[in-house]
C-alpha atoms as a PDB file:
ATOM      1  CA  UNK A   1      42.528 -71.773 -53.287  1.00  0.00           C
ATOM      2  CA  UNK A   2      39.154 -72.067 -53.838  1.00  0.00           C
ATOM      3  CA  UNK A   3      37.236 -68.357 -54.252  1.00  0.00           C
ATOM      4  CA  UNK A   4      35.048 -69.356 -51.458  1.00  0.00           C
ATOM      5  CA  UNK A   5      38.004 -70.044 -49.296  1.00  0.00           C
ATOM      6  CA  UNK A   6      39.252 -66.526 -50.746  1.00  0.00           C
ATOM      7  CA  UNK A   7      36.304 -64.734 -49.310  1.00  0.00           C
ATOM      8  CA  UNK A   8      35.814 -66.155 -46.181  1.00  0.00           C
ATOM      9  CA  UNK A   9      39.589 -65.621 -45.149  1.00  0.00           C
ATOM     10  CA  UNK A  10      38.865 -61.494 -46.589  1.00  0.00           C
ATOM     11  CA  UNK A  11      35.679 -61.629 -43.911  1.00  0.00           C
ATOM     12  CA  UNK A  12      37.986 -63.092 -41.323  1.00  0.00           C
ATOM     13  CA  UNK A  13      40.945 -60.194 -41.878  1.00  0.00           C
ATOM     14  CA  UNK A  14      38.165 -57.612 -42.325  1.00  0.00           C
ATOM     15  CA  UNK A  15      36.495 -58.612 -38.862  1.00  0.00           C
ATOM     16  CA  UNK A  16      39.734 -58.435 -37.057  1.00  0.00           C
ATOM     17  CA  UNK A  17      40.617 -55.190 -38.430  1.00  0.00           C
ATOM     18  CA  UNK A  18      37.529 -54.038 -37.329  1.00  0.00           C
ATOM     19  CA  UNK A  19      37.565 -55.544 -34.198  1.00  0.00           C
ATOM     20  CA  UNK A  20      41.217 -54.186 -33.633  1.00  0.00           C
ATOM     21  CA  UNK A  21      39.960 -50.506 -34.653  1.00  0.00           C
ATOM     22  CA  UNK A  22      36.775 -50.412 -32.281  1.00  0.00           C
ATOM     23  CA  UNK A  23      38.983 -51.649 -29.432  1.00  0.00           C
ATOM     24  CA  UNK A  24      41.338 -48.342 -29.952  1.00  0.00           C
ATOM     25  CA  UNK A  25      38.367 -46.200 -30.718  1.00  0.00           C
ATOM     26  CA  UNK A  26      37.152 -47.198 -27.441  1.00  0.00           C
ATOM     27  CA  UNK A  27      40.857 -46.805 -25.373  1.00  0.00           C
ATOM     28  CA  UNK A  28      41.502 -43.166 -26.981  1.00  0.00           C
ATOM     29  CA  UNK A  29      39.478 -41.484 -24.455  1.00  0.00           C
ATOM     30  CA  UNK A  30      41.055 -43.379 -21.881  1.00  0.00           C
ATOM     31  CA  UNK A  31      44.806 -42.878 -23.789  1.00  0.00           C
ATOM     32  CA  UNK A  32      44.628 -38.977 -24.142  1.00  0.00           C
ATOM     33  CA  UNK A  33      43.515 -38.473 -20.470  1.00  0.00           C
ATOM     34  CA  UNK A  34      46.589 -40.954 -19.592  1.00  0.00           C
ATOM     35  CA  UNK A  35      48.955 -38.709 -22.058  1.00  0.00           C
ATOM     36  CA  UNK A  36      47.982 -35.904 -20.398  1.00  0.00           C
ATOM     37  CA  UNK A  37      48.616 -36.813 -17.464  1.00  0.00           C
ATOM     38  CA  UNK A  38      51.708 -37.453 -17.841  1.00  0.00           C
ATOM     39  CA  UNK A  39      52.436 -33.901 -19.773  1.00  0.00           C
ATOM     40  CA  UNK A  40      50.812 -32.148 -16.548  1.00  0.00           C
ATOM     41  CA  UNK A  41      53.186 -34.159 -13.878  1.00  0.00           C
ATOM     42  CA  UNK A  42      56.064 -33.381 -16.162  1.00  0.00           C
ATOM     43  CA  UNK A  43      55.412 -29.078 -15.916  1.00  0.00           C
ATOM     44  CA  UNK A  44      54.497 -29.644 -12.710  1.00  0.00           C
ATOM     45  CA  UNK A  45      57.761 -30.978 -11.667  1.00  0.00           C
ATOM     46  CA  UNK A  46      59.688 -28.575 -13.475  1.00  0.00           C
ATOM     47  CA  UNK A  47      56.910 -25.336 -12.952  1.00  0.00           C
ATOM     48  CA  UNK A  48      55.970 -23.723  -9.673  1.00  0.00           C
ATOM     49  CA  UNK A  49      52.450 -26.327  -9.352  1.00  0.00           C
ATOM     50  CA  UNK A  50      50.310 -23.157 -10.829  1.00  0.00           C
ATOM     51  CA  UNK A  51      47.201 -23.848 -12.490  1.00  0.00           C
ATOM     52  CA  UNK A  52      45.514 -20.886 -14.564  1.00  0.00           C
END
């Protein structure tokens, strides 16, 4: 493999990772609201529906 070939597949994997890690850093805000969500149906089924 040629070390220009070398480098431009390390660019390629480097911009997907990136790519793949702003995508989640965008979703997390989205994803922890979603989680708890889920945590506050869950007492709420099994709680009296009180919120402090």
């Amino acid at each position: 493999m040629k070390r220009a070939d070398k480098a431009q597949a390390i660019l390629v994997y480097a911009t997907l990772i990136a790519f793949v890690v702003m995508a989640l850093l965008a979703m997390s805000g989205y994803i922890q609201r979603r989680v708890q969500g889920i945590y506050k149906a869950a007492g709420d089924a099994f709680g009296d529906e009180e919120q402090r």
